[in-house]
Protein backbone atom coordinates (compact mmCIF):
# COMPACT_ATOMS: atom_id res chain seq x y z
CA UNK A 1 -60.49 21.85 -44.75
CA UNK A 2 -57.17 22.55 -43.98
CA UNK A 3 -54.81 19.46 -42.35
CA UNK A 4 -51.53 20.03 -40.71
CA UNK A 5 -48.84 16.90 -41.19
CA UNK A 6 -45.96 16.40 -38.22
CA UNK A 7 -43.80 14.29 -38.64
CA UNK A 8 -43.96 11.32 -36.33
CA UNK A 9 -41.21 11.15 -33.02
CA UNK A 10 -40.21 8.31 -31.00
CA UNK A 11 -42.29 7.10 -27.97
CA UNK A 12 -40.54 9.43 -25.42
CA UNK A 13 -38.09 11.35 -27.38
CA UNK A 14 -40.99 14.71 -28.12
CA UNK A 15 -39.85 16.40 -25.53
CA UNK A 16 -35.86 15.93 -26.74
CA UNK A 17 -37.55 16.84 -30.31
CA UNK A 18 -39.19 20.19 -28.60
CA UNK A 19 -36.09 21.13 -27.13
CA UNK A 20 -34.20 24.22 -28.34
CA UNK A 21 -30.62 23.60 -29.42
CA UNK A 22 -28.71 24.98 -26.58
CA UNK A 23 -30.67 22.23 -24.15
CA UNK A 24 -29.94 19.85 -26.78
CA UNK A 25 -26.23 20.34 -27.12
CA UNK A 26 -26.47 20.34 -23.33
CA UNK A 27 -27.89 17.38 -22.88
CA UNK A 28 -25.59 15.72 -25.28
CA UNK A 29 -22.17 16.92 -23.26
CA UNK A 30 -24.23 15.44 -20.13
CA UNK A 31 -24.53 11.78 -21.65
CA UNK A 32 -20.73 12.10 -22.42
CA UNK A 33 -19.77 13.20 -19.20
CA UNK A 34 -21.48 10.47 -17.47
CA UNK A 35 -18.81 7.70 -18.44
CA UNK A 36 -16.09 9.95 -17.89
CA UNK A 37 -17.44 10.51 -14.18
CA UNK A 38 -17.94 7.25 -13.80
CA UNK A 39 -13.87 6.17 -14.97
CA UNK A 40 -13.37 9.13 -12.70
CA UNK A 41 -14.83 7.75 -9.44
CA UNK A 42 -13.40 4.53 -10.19
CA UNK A 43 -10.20 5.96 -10.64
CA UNK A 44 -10.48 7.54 -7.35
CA UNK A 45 -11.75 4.07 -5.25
CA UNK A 46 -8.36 2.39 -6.42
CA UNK A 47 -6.09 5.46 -5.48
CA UNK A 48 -7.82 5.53 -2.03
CA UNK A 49 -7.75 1.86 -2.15
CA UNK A 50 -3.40 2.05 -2.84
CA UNK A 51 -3.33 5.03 -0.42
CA UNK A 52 -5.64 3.25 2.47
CA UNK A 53 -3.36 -0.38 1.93
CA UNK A 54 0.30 1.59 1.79
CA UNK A 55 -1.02 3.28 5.20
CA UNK A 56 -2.19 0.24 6.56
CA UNK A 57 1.10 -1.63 5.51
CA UNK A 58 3.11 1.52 7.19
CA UNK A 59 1.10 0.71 10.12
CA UNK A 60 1.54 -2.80 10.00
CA UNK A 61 5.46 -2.59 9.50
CA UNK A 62 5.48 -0.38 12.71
CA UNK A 63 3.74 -2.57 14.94
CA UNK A 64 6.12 -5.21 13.72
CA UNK A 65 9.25 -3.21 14.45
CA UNK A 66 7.80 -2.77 18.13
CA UNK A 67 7.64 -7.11 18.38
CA UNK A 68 11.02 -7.25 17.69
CA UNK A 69 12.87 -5.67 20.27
CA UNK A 70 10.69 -7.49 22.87
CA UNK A 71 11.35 -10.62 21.12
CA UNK A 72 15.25 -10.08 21.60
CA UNK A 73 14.48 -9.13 25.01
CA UNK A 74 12.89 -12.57 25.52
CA UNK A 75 15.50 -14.55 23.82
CA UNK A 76 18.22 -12.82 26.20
CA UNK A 77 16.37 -13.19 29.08
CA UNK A 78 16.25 -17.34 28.16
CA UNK A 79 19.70 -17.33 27.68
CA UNK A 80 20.40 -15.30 30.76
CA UNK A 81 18.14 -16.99 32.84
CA UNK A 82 19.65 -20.81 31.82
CA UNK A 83 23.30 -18.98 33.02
CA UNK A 84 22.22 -18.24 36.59
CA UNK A 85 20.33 -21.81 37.01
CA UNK A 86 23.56 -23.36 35.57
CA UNK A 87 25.66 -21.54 38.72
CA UNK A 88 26.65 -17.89 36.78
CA UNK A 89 26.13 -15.77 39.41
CA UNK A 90 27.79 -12.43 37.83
CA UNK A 91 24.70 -12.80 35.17
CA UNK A 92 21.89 -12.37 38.03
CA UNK A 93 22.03 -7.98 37.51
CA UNK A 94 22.32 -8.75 33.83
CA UNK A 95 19.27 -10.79 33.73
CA UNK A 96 16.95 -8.30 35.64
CA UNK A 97 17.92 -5.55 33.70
CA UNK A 98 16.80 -7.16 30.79
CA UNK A 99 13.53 -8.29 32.36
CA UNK A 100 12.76 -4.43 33.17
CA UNK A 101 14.21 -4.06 29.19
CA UNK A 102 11.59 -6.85 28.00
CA UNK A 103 8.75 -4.79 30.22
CA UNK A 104 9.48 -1.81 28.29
CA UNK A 105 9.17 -3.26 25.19
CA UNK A 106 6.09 -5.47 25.89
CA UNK A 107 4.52 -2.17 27.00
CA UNK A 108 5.14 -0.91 23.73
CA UNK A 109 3.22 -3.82 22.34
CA UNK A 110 0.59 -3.08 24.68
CA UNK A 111 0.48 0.89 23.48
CA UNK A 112 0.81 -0.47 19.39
CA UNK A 113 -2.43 -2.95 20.69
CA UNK A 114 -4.50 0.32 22.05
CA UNK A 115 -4.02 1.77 18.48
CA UNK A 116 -4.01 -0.71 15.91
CA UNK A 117 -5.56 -4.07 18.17
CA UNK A 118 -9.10 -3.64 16.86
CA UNK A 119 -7.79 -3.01 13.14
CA UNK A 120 -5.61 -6.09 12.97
CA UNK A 121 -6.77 -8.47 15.60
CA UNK A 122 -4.41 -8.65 17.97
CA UNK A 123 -6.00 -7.84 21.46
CA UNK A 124 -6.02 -11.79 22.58
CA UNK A 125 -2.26 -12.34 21.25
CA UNK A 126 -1.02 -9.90 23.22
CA UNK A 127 -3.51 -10.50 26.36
CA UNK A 128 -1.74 -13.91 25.81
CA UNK A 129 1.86 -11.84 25.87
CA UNK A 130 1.27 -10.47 29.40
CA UNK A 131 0.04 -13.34 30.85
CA UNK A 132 3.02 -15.64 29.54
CA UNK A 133 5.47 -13.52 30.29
CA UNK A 134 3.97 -13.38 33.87
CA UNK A 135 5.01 -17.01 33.73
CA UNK A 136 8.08 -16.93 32.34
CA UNK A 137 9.49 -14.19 34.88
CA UNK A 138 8.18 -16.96 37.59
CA UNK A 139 10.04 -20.08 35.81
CA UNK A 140 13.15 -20.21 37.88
CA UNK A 141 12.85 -23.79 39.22
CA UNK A 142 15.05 -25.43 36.74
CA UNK A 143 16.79 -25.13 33.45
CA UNK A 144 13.84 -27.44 31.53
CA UNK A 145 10.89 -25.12 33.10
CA UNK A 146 12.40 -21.60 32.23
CA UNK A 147 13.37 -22.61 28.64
CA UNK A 148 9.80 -24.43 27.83
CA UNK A 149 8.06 -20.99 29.59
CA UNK A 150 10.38 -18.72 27.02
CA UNK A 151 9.56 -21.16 23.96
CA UNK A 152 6.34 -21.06 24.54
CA UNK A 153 5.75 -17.49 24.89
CA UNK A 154 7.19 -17.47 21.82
CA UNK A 155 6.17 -19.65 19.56
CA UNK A 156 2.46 -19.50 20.48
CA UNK A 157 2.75 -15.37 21.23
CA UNK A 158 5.01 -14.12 19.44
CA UNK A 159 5.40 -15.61 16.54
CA UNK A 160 1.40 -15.80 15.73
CA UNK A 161 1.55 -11.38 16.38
CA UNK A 162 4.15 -11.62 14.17
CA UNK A 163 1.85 -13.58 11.29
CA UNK A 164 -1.24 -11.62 12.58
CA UNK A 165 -0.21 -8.51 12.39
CA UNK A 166 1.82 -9.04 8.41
CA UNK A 167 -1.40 -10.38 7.42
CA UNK A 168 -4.17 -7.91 8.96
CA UNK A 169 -1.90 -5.23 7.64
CA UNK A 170 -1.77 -6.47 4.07
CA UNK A 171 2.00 -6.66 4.09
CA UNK A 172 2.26 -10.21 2.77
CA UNK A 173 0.00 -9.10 0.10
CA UNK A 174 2.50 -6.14 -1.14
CA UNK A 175 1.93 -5.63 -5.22
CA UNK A 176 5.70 -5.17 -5.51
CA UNK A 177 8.48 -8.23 -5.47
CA UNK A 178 11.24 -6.05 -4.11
CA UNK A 179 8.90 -5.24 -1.10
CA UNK A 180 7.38 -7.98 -0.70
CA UNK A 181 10.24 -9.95 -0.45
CA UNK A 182 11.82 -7.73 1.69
CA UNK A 183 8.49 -8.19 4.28
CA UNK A 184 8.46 -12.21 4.06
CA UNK A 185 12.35 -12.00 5.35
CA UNK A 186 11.69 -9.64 7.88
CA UNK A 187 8.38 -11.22 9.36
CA UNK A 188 8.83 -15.34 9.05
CA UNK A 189 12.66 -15.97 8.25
CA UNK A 190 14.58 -13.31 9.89
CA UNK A 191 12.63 -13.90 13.84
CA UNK A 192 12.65 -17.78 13.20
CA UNK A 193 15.91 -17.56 12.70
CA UNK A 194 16.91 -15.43 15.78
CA UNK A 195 14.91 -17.98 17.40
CA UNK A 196 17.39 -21.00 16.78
CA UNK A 197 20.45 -18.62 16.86
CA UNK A 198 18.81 -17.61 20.81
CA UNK A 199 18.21 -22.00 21.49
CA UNK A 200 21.63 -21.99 20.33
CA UNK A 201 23.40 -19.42 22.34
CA UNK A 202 21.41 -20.61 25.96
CA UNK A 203 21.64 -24.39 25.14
CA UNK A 204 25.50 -23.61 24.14
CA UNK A 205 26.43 -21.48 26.93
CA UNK A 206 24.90 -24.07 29.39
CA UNK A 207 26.60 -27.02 28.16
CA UNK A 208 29.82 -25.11 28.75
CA UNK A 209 28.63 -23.97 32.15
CA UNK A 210 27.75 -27.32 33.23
CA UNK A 211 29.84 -29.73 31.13
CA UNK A 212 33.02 -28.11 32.50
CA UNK A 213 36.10 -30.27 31.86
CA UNK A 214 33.61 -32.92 30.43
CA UNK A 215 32.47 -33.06 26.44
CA UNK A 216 28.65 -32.27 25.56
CA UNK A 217 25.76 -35.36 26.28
CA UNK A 218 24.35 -36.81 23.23
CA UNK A 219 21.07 -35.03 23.53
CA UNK A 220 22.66 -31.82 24.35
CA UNK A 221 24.89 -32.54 21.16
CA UNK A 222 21.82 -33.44 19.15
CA UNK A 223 19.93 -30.10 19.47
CA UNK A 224 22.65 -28.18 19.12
CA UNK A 225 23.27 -29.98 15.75
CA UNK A 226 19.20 -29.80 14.58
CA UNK A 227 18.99 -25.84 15.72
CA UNK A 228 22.23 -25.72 13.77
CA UNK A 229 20.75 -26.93 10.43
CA UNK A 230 17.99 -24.88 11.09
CA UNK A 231 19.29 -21.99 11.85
CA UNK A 232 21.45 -22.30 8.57
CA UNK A 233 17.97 -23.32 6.62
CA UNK A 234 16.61 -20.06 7.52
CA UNK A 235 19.30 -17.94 7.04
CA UNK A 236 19.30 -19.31 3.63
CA UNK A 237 16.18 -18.33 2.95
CA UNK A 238 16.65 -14.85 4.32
CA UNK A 239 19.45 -14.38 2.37
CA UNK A 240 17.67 -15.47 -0.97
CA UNK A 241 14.55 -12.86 -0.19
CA UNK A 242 17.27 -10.42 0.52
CA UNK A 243 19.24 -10.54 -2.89
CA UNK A 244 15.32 -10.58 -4.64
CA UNK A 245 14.53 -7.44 -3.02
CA UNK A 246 18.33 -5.90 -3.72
CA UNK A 247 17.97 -7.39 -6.99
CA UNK A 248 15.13 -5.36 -7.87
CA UNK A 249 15.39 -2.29 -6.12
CA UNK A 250 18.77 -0.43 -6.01
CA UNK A 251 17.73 1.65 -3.15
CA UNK A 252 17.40 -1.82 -0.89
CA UNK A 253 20.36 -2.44 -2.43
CA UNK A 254 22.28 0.10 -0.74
CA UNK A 255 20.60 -0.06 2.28
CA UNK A 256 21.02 -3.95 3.32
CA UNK A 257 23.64 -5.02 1.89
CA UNK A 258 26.29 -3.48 4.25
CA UNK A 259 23.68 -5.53 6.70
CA UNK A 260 23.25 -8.57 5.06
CA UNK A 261 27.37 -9.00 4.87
CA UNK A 262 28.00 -7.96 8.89
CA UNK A 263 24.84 -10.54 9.73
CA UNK A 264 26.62 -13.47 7.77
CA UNK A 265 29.77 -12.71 8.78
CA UNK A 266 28.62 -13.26 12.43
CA UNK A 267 26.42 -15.83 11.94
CA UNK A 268 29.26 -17.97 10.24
CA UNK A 269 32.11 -17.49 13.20
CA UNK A 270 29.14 -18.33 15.61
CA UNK A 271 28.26 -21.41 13.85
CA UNK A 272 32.27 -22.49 13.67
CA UNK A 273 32.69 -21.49 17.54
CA UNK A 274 29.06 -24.00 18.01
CA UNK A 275 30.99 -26.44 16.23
CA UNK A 276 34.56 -26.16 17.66
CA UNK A 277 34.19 -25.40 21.39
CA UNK A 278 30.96 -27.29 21.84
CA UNK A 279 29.86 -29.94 19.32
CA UNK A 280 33.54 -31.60 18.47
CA UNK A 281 35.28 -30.15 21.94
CA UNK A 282 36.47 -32.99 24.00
CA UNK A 283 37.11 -31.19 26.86
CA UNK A 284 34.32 -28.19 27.52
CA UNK A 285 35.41 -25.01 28.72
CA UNK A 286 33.31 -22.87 30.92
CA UNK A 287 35.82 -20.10 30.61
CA UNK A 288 34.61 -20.30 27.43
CA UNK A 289 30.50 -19.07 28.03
CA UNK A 290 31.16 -15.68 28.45
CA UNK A 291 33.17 -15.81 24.52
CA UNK A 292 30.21 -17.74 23.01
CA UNK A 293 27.13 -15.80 24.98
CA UNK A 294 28.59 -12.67 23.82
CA UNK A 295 29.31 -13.97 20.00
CA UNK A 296 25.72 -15.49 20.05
CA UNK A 297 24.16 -12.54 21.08
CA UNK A 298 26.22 -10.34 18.18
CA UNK A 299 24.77 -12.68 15.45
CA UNK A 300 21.26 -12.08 16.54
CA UNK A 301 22.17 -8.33 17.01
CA UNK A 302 23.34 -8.13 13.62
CA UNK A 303 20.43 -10.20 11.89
CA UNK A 304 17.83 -7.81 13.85
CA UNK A 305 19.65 -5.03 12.54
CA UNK A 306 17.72 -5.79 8.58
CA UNK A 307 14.83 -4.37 9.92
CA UNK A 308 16.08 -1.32 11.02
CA UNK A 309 18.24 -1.13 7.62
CA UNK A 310 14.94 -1.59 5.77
CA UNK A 311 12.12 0.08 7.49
CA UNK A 312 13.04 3.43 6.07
CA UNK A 313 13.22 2.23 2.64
CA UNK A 314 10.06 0.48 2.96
CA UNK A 315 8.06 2.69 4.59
CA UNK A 316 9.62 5.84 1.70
CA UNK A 317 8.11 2.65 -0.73
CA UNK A 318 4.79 2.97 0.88
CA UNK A 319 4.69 6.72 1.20
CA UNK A 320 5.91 7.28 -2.73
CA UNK A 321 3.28 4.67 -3.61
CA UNK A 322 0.61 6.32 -2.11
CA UNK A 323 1.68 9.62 -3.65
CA UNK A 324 2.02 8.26 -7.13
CA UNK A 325 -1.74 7.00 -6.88
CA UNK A 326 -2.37 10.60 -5.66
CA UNK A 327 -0.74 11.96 -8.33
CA UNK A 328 -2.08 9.33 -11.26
CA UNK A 329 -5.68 10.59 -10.09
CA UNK A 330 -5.05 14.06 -10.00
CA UNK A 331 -3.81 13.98 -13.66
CA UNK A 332 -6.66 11.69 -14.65
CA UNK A 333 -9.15 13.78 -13.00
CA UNK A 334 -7.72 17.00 -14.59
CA UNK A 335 -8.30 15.64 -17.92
CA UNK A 336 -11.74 14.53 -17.16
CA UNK A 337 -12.28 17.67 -15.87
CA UNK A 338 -10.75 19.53 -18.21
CA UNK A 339 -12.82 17.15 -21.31
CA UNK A 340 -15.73 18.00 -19.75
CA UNK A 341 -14.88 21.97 -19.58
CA UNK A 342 -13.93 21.62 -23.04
CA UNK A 343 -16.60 20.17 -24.39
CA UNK A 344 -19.48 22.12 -22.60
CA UNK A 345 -17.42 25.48 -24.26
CA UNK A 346 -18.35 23.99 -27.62
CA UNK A 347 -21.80 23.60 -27.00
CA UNK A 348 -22.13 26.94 -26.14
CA UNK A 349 -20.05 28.44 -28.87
CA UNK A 350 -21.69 26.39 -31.38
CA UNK A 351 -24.90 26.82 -29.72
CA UNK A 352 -24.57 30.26 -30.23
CA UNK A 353 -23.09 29.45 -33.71
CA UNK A 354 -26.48 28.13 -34.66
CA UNK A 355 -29.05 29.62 -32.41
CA UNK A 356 -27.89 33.73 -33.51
CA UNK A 357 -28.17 33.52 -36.83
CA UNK A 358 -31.25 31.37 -36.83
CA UNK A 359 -33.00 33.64 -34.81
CA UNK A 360 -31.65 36.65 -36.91
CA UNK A 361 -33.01 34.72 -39.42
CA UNK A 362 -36.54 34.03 -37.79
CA UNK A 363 -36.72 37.80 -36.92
CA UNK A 364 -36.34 38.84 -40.43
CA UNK A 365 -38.99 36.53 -42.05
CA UNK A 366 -41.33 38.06 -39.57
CA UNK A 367 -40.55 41.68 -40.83
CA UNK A 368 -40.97 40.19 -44.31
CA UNK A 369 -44.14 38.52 -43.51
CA UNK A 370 -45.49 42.25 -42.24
CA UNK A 371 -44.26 43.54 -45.85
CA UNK A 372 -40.91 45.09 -44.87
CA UNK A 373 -39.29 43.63 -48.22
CA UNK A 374 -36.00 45.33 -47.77
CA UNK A 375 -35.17 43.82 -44.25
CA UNK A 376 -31.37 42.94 -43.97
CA UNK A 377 -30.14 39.65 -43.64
CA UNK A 378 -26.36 39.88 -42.48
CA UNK A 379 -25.80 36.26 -42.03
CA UNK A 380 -22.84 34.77 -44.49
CA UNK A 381 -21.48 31.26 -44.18
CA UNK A 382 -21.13 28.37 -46.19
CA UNK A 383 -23.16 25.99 -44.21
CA UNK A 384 -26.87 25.17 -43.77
CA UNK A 385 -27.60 28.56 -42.30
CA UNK A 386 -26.09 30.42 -44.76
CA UNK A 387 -27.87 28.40 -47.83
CA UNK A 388 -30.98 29.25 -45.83
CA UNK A 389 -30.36 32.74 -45.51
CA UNK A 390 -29.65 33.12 -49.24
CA UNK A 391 -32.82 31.45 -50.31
CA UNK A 392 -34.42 34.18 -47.99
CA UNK A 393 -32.61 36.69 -49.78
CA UNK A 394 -34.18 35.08 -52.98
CA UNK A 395 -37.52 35.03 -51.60
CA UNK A 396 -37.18 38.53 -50.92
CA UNK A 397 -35.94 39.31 -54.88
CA UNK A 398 -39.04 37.43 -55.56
CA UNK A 399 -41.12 38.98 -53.57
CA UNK A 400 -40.37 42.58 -54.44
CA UNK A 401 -40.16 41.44 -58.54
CA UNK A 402 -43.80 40.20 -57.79
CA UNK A 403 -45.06 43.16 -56.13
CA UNK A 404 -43.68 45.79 -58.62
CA UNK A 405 -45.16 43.50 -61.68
CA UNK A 406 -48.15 43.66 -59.77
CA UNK A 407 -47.67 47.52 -59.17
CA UNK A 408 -47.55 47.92 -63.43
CA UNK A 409 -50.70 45.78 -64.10
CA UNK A 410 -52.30 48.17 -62.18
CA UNK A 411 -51.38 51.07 -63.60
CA UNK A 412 -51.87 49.90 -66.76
CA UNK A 413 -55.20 49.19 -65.68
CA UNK A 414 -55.98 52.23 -64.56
């Protein structure tokens, strides 16, 4: 009785065992590929990731750059309004021209809402805009009204867009230090300060208006001194988030500094003309207002003027960041791609390396088995299959020294 022995597989790997070697190789290149793929698709979540948060920042720093004008607007209109309820008639043309000048801008906000509102969360803040400045377009009653209708537009408007809007759009969240900087100046220190420069220039220019000949009250004295040091505080911190940003990048460098100077330099000779025609004058000149409006109104020019310097630069940062991550996973996933090329080219070259000559091989035992002795085996190599094909070729020297022994027995025999 005859028994055939197998040799014993793994639960579950006889079917890799029956496979021929091509499928094998195959299969092998497929288990590599897999954690390649997978470094792959993670590679290409964080460049969409980079790309998606630079295009939400570019957003972001363009709805910003819309607030601003209309929160200039707003701060001229408070300082214009204060002016014709302190007696300046001549400023009455001036201040509805830049009423119709905040309108525009607010209906900017409005258009920048329709777009981004959803996204960032904005819709209420500026349904809050329109109705305040509704308001504030009706405070004419006194000086007191119109300036708490202004502050509070914004300081609970404004201001919170501002925050909402840096925050929704990932800009305070900016991987880089140059840019990030550069964003924390130009969305809390740079419109807080405008703010007190703005309290400043109305409080200032109605003092002079209305003090005429006479020296400033002791509350009017006492502001001016508080928005002073806090005015200063914040331009101090502007300045310092500035020279970080310039520090670090020598593009911002080039851009803002030219800025940064011409805002100091006004802010300083508006601070000295607070000081010297206001705060320490004995005798107030209202000759004076039209001097110290103007001069107010170029140092928050001037400070307003850093964003413009450094939207470009920021929003060329943004767009080179995204196309560096586009780039990084284009020359990641070419190598993947290109490993995974390679390496299903070797399996089938040395598939073919092995599977030829074995089946060469396989073909000519056959024609031995059926007694064709002088079959040719053109295989020659130095590995496995070649030792294999030479102990063929012995077989076969056997074989025919066998058959021709056998051959003479016979004919002796005989």
């Amino acid at each position: 009785m005859e028994s055939t022995m197998r040799r014993p597989h793994l639960p579950g790997f006889s079917a890799i065992s029956n496979m021929n070697i091509a499928n094998k190789l195959g299969l092998i290149v497929a288990v590599m590929a897999v954690p390649i793929l997978a470094l792959l698709a993670v590679q290409f979540f964080a460049q969409r990731e980079t790309q998606q948060q630079a295009e939400k920042e570019r957003d972001g720093l363009e709805y910003i750059s819309t607030v601003i004008p209309f929160l200039r607007e707003v701060q001229l209109h408070r300082g214009l309004a204060l002016r014709v309820l302190a007696g300046d008639v001549n400023s009455v043309e001036t201040m509805k021209q830049s009423e119709r000048a905040a309108e525009n801008a607010l209906a900017a906000i409005n258009e920048m809402d329709s777009r981004y509102g959803g996204r960032f969360g904005t819709k209420d803040l500026v349904a809050f805009l329109n109705k305040e400045w509704t308001t504030v377009k009706e405070s004419t009653s006194s000086a007191e009204t119109a300036n708490a209708a202004h502050t509070r537009l914004i300081q609970e408007g404004i201001f919170p867009l501002l925050s909402t809007v840096a925050t929704r759009s990932e800009l305070v969240l900016d991987p880089d230090l140059d840019t990030r900087a550069v964003i924390a100046a130009l969305t809390e220190s740079l419109p807080r300060l405008t703010e007190s420069l703005s309290l400043i220039r109305a409080t200032g220019t109605e003092t002079l208006l209305t003090r005429a000949n006479l020296t400033a009250t002791d509350a009017q004295k006492m502001f001016l001194s508080a928005q002073l040091a806090i005015a200063s505080e914040y331009a101090e911190s502007l300045d310092r988030q500035l020279q970080v940003a310039m520090s670090e990048n020598r593009t911002f460098n080039e851009t803002l500094d030219p800025a940064v100077r011409r805002a100091g330099t006004a802010r300083s000779t508006f601070f000295d003309m607070t000081r010297n025609q206001v705060l320490v004058s004995g005798n107030l000149s209202n000759t004076a207002a039209e001097g110290f409006f103007y001069m107010g109104g170029s140092a928050i020019d001037t400070s307003n003027q850093l964003l413009a310097a450094a939207q470009e630069t920021l929003n060329r940062e943004f767009d080179q960041r995204a196309a560096d991550a586009r780039q990084q996973f284009y020359m990641f996933g070419g190598a993947a791609v290109a490993g995974v090329a390679l390496a299903l080219l070797l399996a089938v070259v040395i598939s073919m390396s092995i599977t030829r000559p074995v089946r060469h091989l396989a073909e000519v035992a056959d024609r031995i088995s059926l007694g064709e002795l002088d079959a040719r085996i053109d295989v020659e190599s130095d590995n496995e299959i070649g030792r294999l094909a030479e102990s063929l070729r012995r077989m076969q020297t056997s074989l025919r020294a066998a058959i021709e022994r056998l051959r003479q027995r016979r004919q002796q025999a005989a």
